[in-house]
N, C-alpha and C. Protein backbone atom coordinates (compact mmCIF):
# COMPACT_ATOMS: atom_id res chain seq x y z
N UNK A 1 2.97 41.84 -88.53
CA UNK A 1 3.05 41.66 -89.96
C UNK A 1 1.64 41.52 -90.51
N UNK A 2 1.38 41.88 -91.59
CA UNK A 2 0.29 41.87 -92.43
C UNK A 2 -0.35 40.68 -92.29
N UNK A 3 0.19 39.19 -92.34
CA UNK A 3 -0.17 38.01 -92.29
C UNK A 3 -0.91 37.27 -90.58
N UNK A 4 -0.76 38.34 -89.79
CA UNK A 4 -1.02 38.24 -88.05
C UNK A 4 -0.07 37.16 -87.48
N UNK A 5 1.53 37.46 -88.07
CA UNK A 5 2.69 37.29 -87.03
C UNK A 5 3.05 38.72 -86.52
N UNK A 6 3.46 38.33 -84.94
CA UNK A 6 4.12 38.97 -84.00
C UNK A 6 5.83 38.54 -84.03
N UNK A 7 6.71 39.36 -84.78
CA UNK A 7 8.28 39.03 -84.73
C UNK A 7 8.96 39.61 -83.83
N UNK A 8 9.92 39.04 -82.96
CA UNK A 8 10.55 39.86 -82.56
C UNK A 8 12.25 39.05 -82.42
N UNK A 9 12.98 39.94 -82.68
CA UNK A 9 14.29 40.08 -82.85
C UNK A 9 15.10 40.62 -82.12
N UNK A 10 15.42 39.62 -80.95
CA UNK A 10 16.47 40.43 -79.58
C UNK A 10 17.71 40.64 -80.25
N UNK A 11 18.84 41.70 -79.51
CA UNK A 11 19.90 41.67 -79.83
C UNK A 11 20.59 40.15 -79.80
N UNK A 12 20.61 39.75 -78.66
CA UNK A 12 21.40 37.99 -78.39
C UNK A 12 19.95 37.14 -78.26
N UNK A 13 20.92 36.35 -79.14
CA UNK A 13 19.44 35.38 -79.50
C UNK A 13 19.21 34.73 -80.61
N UNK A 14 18.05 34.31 -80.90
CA UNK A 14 17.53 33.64 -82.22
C UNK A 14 15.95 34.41 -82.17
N UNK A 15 15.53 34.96 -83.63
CA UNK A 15 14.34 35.83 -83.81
C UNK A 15 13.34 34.49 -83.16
N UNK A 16 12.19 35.62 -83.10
CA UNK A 16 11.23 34.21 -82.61
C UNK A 16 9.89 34.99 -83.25
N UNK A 17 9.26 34.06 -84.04
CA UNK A 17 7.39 35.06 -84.42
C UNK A 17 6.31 33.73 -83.67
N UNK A 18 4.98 34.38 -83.34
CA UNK A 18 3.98 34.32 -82.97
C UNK A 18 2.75 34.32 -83.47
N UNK A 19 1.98 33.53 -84.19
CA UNK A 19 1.11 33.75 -85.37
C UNK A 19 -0.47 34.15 -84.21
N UNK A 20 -1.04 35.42 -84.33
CA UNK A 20 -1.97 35.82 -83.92
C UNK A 20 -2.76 34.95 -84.25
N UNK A 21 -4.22 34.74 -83.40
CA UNK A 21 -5.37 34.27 -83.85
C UNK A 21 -6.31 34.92 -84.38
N UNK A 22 -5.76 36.48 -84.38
CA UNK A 22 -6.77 37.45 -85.50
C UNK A 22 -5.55 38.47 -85.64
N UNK A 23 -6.04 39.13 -86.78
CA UNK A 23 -5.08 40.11 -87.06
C UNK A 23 -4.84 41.26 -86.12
N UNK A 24 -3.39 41.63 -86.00
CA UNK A 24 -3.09 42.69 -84.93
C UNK A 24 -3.27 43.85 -85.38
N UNK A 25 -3.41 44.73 -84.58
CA UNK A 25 -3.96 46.23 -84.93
C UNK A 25 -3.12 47.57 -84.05
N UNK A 26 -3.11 47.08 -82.92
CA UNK A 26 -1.93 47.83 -82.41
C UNK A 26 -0.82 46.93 -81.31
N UNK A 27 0.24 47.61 -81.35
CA UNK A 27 1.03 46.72 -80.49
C UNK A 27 1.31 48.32 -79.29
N UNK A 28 1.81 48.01 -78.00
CA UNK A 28 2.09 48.22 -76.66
C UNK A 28 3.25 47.69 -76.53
N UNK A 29 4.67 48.46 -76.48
CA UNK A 29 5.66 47.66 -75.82
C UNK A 29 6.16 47.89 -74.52
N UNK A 30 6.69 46.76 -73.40
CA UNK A 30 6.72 47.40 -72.17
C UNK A 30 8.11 47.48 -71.51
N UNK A 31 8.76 48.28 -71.28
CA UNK A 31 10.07 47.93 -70.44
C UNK A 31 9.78 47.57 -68.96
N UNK A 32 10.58 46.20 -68.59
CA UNK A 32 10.49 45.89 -67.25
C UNK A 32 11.34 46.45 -66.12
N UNK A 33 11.53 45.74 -65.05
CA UNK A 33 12.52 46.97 -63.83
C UNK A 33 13.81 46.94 -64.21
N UNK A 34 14.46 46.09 -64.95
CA UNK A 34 15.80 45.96 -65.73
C UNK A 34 16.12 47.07 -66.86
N UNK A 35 15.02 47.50 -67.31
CA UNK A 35 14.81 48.65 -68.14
C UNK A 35 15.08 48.15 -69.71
N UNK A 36 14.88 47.11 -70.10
CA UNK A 36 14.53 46.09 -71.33
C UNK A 36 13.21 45.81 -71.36
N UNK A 37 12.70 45.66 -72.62
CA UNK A 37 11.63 45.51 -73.26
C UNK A 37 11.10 44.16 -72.85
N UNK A 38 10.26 43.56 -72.04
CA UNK A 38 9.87 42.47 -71.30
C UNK A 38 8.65 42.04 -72.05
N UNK A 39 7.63 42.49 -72.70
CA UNK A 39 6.20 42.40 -72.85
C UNK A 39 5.95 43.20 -73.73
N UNK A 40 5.05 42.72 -74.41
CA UNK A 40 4.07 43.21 -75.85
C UNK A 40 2.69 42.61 -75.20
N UNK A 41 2.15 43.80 -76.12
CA UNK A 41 0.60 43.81 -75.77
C UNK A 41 0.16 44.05 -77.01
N UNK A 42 -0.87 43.50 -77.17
CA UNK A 42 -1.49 43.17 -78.91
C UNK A 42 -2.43 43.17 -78.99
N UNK A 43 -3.13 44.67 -79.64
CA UNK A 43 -4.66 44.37 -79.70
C UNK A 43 -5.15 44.20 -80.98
N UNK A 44 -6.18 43.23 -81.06
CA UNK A 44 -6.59 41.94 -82.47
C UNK A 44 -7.69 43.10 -83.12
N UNK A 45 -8.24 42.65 -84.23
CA UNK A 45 -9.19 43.01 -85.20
C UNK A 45 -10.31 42.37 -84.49
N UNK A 46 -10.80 41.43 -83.73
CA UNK A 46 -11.84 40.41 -83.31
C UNK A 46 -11.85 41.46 -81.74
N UNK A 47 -11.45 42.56 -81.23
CA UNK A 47 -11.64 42.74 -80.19
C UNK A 47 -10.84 42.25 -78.61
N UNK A 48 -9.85 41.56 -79.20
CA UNK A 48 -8.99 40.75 -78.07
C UNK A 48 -7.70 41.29 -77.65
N UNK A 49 -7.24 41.46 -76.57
CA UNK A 49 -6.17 42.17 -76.43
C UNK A 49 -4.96 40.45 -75.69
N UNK A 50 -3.78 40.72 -76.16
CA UNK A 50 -3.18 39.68 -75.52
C UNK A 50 -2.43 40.46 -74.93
N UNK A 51 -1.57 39.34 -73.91
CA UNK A 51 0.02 39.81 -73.07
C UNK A 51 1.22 39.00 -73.74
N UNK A 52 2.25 39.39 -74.28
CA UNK A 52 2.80 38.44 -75.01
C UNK A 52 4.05 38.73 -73.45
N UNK A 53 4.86 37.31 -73.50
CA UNK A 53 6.44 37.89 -72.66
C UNK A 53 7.59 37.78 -73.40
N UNK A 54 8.71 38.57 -73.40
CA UNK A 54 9.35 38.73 -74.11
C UNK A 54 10.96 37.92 -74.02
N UNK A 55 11.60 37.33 -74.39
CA UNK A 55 11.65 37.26 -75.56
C UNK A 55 10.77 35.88 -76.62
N UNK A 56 10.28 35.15 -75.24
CA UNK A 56 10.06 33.70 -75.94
C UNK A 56 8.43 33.79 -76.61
N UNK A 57 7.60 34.96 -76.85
CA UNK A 57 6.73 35.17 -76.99
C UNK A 57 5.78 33.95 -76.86
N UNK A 58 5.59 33.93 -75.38
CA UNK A 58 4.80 33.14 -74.55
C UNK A 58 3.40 33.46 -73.98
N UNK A 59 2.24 33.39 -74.35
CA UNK A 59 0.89 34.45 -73.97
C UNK A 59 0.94 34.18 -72.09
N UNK A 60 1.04 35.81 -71.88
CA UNK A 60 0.67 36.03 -70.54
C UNK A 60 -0.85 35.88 -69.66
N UNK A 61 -1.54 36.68 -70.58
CA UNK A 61 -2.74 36.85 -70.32
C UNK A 61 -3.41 37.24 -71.80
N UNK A 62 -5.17 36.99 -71.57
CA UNK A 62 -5.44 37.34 -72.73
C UNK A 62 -6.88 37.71 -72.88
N UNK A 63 -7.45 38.87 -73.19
CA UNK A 63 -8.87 39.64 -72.40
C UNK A 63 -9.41 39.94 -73.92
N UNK A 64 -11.22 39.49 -73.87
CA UNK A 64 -11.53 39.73 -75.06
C UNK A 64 -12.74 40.62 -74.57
N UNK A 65 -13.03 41.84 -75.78
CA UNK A 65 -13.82 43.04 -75.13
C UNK A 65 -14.66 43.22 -76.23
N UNK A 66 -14.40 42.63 -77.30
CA UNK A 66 -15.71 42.75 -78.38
C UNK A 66 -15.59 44.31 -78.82
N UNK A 67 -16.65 44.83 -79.33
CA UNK A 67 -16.46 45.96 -80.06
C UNK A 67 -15.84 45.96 -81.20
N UNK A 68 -15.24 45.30 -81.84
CA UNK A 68 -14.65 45.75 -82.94
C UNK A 68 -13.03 45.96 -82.76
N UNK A 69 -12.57 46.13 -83.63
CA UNK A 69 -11.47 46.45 -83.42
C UNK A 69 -10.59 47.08 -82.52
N UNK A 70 -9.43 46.72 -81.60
CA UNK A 70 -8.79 47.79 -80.93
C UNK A 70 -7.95 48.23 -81.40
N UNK A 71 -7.95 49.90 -81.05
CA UNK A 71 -7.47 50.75 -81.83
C UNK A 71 -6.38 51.57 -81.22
N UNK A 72 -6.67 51.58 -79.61
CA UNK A 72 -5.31 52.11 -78.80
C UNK A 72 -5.50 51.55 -77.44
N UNK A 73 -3.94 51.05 -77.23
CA UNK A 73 -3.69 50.79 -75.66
C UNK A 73 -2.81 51.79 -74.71
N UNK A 74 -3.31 51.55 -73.54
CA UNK A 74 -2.50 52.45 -72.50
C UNK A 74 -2.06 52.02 -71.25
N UNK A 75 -0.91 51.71 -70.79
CA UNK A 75 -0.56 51.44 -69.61
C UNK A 75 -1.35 52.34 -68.34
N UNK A 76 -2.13 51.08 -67.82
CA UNK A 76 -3.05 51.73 -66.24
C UNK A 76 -2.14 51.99 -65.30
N UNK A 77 -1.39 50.77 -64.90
CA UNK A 77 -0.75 50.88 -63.55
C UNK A 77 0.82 50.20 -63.76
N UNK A 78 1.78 51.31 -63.55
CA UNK A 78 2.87 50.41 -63.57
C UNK A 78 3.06 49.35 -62.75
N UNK A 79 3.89 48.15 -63.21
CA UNK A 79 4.39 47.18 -61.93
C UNK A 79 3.37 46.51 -62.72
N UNK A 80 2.11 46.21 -63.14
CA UNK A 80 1.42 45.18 -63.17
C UNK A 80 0.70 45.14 -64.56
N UNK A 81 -0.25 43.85 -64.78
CA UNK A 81 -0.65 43.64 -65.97
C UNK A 81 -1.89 44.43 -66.28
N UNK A 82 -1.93 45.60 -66.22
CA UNK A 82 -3.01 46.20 -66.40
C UNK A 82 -3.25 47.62 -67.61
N UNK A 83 -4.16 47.24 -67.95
CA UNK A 83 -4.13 48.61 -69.12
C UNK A 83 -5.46 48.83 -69.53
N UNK A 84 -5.32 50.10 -70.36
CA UNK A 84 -6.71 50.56 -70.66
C UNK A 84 -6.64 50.15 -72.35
N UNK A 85 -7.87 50.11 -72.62
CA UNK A 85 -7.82 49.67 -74.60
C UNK A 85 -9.35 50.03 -74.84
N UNK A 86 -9.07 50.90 -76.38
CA UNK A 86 -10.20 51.40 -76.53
C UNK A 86 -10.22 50.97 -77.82
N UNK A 87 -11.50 50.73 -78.33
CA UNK A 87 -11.93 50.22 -79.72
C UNK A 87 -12.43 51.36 -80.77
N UNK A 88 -12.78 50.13 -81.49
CA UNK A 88 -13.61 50.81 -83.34
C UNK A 88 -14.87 51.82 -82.18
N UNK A 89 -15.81 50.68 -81.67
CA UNK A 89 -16.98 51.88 -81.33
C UNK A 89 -16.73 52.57 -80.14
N UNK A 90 -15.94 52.78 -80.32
CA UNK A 90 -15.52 53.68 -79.05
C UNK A 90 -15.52 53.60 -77.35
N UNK A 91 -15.55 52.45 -77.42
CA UNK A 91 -16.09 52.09 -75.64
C UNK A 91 -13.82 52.01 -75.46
N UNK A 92 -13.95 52.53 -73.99
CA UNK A 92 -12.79 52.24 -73.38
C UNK A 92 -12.95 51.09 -72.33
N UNK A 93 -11.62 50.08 -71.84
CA UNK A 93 -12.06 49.15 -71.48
C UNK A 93 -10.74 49.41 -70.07
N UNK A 94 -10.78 49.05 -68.83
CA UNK A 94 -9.90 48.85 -68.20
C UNK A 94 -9.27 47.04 -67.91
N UNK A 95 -8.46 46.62 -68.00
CA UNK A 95 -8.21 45.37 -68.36
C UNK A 95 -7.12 45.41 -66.97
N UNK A 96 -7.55 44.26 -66.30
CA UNK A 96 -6.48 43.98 -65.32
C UNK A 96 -6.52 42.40 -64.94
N UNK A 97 -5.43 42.15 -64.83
CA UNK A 97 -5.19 40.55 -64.77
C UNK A 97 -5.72 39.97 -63.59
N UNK A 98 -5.36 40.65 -62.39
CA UNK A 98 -5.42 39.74 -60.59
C UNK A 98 -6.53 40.12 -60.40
N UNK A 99 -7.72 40.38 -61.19
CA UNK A 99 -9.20 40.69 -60.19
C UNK A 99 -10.17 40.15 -60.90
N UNK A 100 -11.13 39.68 -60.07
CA UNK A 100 -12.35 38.82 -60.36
C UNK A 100 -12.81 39.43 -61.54
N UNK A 101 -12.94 40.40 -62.00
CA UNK A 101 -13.57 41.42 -62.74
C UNK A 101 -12.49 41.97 -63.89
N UNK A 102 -11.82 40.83 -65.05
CA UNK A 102 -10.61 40.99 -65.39
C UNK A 102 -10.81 42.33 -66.68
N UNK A 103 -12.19 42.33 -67.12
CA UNK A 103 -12.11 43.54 -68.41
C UNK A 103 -13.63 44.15 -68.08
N UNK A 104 -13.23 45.60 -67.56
CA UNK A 104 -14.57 46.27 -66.97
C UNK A 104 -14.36 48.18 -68.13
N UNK A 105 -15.72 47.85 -68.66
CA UNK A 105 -16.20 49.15 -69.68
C UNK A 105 -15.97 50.45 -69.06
N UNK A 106 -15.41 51.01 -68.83
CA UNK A 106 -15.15 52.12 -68.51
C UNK A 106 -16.03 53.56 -68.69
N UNK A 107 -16.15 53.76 -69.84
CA UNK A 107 -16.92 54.74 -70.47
C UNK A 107 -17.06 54.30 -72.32
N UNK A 108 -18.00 55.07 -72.76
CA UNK A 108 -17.90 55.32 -74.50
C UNK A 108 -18.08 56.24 -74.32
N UNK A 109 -17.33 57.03 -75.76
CA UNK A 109 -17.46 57.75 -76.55
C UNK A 109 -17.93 57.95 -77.53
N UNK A 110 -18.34 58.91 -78.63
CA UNK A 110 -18.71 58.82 -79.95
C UNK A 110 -17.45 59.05 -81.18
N UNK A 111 -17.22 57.98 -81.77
CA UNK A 111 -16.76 57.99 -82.39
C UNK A 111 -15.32 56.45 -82.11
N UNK A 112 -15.21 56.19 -83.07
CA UNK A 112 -13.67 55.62 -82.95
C UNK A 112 -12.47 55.75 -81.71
N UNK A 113 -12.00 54.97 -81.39
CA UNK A 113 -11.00 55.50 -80.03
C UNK A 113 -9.60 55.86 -81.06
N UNK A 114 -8.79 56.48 -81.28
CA UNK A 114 -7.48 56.84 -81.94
C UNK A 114 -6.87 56.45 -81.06
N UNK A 115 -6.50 57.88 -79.75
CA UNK A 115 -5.13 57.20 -78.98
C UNK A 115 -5.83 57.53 -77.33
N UNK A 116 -5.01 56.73 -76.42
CA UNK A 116 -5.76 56.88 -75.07
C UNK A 116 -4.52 57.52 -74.31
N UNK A 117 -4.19 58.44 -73.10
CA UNK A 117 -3.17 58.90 -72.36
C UNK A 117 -3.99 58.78 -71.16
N UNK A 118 -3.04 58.49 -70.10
CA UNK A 118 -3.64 58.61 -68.38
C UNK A 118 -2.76 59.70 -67.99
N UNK A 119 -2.94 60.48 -67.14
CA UNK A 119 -1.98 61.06 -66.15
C UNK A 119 -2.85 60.49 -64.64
N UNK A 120 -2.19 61.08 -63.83
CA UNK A 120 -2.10 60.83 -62.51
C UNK A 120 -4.04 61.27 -62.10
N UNK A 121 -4.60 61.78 -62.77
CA UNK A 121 -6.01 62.21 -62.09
C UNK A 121 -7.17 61.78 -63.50
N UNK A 122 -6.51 61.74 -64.56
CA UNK A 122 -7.64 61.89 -65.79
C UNK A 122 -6.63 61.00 -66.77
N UNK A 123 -8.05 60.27 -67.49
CA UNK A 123 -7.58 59.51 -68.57
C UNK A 123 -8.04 60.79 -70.16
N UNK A 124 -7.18 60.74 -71.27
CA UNK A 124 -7.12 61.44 -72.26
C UNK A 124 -7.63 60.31 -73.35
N UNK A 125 -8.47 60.93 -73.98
CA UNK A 125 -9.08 60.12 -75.61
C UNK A 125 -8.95 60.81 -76.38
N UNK A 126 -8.64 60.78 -77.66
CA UNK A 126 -8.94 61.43 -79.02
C UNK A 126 -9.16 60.20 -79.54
N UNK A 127 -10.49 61.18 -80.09
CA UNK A 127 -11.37 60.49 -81.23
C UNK A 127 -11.19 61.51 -83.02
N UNK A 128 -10.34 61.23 -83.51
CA UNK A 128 -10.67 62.58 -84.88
C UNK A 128 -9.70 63.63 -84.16
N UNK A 129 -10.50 64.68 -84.54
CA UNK A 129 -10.61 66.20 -83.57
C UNK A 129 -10.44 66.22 -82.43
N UNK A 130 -11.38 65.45 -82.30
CA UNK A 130 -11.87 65.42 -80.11
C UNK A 130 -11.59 64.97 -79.60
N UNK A 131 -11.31 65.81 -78.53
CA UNK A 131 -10.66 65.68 -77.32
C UNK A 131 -11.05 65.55 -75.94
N UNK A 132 -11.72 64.05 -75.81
CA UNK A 132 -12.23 63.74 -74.40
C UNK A 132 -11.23 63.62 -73.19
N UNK A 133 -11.84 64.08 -71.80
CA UNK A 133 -11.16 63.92 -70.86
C UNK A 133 -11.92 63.39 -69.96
N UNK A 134 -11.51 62.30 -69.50
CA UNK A 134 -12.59 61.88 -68.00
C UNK A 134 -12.08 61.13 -67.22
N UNK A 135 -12.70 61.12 -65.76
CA UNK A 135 -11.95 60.61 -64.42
C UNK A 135 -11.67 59.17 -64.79
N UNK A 136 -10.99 59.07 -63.72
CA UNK A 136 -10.46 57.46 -63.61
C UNK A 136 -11.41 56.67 -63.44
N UNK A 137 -12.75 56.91 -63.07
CA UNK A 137 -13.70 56.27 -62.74
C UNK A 137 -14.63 56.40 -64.13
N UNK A 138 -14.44 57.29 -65.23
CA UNK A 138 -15.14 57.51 -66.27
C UNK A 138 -16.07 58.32 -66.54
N UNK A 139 -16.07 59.51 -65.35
CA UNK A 139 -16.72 60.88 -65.53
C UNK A 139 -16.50 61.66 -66.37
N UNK A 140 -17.16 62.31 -67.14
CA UNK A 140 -17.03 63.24 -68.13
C UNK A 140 -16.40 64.88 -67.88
N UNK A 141 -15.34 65.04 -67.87
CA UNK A 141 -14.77 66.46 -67.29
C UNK A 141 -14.65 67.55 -68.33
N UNK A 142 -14.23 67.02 -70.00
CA UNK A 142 -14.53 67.99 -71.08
C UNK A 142 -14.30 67.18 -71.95
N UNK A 143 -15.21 67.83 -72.65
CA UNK A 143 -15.05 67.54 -74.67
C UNK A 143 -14.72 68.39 -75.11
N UNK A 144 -13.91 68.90 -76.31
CA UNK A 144 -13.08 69.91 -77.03
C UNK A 144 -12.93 69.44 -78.04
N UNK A 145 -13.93 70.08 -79.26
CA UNK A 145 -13.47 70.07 -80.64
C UNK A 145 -12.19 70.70 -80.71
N UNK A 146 -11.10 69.75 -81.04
CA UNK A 146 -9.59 70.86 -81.51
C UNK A 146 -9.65 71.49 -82.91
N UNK A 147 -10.52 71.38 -83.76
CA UNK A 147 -10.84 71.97 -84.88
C UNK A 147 -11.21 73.29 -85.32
N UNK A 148 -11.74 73.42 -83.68
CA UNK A 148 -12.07 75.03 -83.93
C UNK A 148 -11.36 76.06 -84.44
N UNK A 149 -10.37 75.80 -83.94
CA UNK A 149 -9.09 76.59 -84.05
C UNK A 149 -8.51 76.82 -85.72
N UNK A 150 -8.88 76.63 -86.17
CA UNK A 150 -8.61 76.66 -87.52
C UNK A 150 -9.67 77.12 -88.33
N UNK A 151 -9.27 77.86 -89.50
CA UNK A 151 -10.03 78.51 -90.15
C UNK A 151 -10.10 77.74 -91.23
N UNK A 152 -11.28 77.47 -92.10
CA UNK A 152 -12.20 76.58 -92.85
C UNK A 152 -11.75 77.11 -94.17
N UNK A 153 -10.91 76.59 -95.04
CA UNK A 153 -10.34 77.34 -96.62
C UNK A 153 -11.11 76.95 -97.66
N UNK A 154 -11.82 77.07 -98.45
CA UNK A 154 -12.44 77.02 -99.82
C UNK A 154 -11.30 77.47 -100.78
N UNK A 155 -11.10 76.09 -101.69
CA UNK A 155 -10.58 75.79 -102.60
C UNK A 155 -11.12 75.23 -103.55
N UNK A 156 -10.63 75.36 -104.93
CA UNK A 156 -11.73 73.87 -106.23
C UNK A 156 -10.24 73.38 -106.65
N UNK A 157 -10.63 71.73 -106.79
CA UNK A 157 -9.79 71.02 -107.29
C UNK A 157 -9.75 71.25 -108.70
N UNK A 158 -8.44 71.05 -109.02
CA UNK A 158 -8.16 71.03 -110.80
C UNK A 158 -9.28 70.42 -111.59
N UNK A 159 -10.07 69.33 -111.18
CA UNK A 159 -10.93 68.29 -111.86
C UNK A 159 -12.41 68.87 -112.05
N UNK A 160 -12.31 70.15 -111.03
CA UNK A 160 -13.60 70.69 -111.00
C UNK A 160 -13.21 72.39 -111.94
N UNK A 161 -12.66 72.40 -112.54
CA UNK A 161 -12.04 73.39 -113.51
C UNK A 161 -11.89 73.23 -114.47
N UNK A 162 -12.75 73.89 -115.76
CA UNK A 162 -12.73 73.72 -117.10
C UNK A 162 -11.97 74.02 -117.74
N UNK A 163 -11.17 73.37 -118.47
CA UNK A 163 -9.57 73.83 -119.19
C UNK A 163 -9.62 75.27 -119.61
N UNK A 164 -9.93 76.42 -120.27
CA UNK A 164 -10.49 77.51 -120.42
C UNK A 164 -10.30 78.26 -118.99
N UNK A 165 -10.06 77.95 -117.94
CA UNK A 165 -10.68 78.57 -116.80
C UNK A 165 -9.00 78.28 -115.88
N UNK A 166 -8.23 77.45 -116.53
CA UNK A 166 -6.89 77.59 -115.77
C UNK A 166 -5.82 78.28 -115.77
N UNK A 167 -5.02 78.55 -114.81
CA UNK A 167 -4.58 80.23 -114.86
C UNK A 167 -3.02 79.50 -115.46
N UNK A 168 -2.44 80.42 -116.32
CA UNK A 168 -1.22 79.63 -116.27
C UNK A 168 -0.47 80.86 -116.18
N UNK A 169 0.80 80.75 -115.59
CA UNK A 169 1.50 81.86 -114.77
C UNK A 169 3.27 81.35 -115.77
């Protein structure tokens, strides 16, 4: 919610909200091995990502990465508390709960992080247009303006058209 509550509303039950300590920016929801929604993941305006559990929205874990805002999360590894989250300046972060080393920088990019995808060999970024791809380890494999592909239209807005000069049909 606009105000930085987290609501949530099981079928059986009583609703339950969660008042963030900074405003939320994206939410992550997770189904557990029961195949119900177990966990929310919440990344703040201040750079902080939480683990919420579901339904009693109880903080699991909770990893702060600075940068600015986070802007997209991605499930790393099923089975466990781990994920990737990328911010305003673009740095991607790998976040995992059971290791000495609980939020490790991955790579940046230029520009804003939009949305993050893993498959099985390469993690996916779009930033805008672009379309980064790089190893699990944070090697650079391609950049791809998707923009190319489109042809560039010249138009004038109504506002830039002198009454005299408008076509009327």
């Amino acid at each position: 919610m606009d105000d930085g509550l987290v609501a949530w509303s099981p079928t059986k039950g009583r609703p339950r909200r969660h008042s963030m300590h900074a405003h939320p920016t994206v939410l992550l929801a997770l189904r557990g091995p029961m195949g119900t929604v177990d966990t929310a993941v919440v990344g703040c305006a201040d750079g902080s990502v939480t683990v919420l559990g579901l339904p009693r929205l109880e903080t699991i874990a909770r990893f702060d990465i600075g940068g600015g805002a986070v802007r997209s999360l991605c499930l790393l590894k099923t089975g466990t508390v781990a994920f990737l989250a990328g911010n305003q300046q673009g740095e991607v972060w790998a976040l995992v709960n059971h290791t000495t080393q609980r939020a490790t920088q991955l790579f940046t990019i230029d520009g804003p992080v939009s949305s993050l995808n893993i498959t099985e060999e390469a993690i996916h970024v779009r930033s805008g247009w672009m379309h980064h791809v790089r190893t699990l380890e944070g090697a650079a494999v391609m950049d791809q303006n998707t923009s190319e592909g489109y042809a560039q239209h010249r138009y004038q807005r109504l506002g830039n058209v002198k009454p005299s000069e408008w076509l009327i049909t």
